[in-house]
C-alpha atoms as a PDB file:
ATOM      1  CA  UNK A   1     -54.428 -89.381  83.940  1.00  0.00           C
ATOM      2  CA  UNK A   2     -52.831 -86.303  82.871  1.00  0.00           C
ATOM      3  CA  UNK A   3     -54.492 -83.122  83.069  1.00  0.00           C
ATOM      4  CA  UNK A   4     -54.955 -81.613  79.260  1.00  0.00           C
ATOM      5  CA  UNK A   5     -53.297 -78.181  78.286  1.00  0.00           C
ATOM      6  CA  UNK A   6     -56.202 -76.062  77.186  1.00  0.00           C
ATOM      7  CA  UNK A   7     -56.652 -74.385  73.321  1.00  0.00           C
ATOM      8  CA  UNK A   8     -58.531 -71.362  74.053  1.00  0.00           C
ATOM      9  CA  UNK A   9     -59.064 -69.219  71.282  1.00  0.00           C
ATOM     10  CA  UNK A  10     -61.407 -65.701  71.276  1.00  0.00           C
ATOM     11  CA  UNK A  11     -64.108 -65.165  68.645  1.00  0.00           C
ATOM     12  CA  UNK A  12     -65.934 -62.000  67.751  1.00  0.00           C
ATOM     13  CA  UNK A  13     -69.682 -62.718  67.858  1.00  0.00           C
ATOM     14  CA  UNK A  14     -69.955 -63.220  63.565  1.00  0.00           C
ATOM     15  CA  UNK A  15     -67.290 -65.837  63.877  1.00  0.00           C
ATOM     16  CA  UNK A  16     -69.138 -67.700  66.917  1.00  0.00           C
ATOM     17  CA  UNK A  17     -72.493 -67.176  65.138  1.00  0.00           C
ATOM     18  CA  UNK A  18     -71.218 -68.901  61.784  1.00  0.00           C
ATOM     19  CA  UNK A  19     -69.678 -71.517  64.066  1.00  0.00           C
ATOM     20  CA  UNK A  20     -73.182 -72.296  65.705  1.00  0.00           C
ATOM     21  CA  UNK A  21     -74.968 -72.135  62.536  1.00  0.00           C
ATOM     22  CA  UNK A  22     -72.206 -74.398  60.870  1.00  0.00           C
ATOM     23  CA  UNK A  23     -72.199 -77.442  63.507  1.00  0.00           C
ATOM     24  CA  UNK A  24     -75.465 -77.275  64.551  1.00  0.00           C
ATOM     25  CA  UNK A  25     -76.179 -77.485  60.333  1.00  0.00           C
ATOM     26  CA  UNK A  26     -73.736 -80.708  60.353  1.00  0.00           C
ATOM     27  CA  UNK A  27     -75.505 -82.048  63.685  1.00  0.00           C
ATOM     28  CA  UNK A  28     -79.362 -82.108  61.933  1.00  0.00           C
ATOM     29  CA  UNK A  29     -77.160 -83.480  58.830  1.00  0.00           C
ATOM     30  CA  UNK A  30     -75.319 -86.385  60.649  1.00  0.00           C
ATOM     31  CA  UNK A  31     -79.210 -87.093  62.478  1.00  0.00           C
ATOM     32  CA  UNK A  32     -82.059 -86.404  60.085  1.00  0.00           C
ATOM     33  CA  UNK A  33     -80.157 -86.616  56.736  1.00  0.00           C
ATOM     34  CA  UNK A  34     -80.248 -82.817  56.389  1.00  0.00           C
ATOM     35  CA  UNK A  35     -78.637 -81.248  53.917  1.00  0.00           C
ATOM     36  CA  UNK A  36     -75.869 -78.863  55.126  1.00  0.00           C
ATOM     37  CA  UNK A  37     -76.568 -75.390  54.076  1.00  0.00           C
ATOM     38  CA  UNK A  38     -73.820 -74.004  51.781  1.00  0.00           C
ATOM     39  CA  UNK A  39     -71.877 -71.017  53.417  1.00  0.00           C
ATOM     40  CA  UNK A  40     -71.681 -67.711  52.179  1.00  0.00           C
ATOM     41  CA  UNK A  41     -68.307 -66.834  50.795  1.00  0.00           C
ATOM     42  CA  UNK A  42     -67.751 -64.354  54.265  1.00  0.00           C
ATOM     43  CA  UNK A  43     -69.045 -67.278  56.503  1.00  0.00           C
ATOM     44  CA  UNK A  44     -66.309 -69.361  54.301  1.00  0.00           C
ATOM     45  CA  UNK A  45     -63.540 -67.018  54.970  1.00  0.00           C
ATOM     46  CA  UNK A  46     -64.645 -66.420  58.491  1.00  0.00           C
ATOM     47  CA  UNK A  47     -64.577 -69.605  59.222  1.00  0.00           C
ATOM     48  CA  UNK A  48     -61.590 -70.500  57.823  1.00  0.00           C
ATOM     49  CA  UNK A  49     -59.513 -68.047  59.557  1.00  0.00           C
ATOM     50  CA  UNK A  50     -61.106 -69.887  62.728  1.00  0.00           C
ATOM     51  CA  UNK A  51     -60.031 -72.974  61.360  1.00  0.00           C
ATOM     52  CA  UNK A  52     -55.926 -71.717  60.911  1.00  0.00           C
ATOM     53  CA  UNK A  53     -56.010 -70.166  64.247  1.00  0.00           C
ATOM     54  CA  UNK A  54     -57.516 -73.401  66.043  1.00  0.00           C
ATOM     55  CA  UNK A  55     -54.780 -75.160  64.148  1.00  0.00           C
ATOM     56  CA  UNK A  56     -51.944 -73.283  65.003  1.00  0.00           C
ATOM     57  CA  UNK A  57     -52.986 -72.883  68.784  1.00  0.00           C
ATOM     58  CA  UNK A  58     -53.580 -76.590  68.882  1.00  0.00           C
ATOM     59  CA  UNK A  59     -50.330 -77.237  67.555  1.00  0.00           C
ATOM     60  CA  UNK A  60     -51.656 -79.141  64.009  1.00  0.00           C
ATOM     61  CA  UNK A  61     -49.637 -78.410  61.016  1.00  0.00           C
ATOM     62  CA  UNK A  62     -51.954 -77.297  58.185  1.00  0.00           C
ATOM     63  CA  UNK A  63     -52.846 -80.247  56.241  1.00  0.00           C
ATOM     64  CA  UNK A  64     -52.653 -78.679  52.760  1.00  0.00           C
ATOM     65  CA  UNK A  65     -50.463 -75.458  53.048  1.00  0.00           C
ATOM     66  CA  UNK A  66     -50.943 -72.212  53.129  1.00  0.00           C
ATOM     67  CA  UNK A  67     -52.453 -70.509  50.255  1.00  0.00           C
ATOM     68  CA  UNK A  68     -51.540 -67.005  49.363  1.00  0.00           C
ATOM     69  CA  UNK A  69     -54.073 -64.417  50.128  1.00  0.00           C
ATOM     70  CA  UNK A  70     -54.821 -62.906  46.916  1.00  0.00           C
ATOM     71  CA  UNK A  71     -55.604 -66.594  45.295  1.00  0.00           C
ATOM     72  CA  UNK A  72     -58.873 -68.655  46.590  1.00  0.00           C
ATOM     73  CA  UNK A  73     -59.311 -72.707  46.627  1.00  0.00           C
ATOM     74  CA  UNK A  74     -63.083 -71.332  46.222  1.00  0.00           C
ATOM     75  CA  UNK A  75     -64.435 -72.180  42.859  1.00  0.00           C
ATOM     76  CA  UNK A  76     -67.862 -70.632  41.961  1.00  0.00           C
END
């Protein structure tokens, strides 16, 4: 079997925080029925800055294009 190339990516501590708090919130959902915890709109944007970088380092084209910075897919 081939040996996999690596992705590694660095996160500053609020990024890896939200990240904890985000699958761990997905883990009790997918085992107790627990109802995910909406993010704040930082935790949002944090995390999907994660989510581009992971992408591009991984190689995956961004399923549904770039948006431009100063317009959000967030509706509140």
């Amino acid at each position: 079997m081939p040996e996999e190339e690596e992705v590694v990516l660095r996160l500053d501590r609020p990024t890896a925080t939200s990240l904890a708090d985000l699958v761990y919130n997905v883990g009790e959902h997918q085992a107790a029925g627990m109802p995910i915890a909406k993010l704040s709109i930082v935790d949002s944007e944090r995390l999907g800055r994660l989510l581009r970088e992971l992408w591009a380092a991984s190689g995956v084209p961004v399923p549904y294009g770039e948006v431009p910075k100063t317009k959000s897919r967030r509706q509140i």
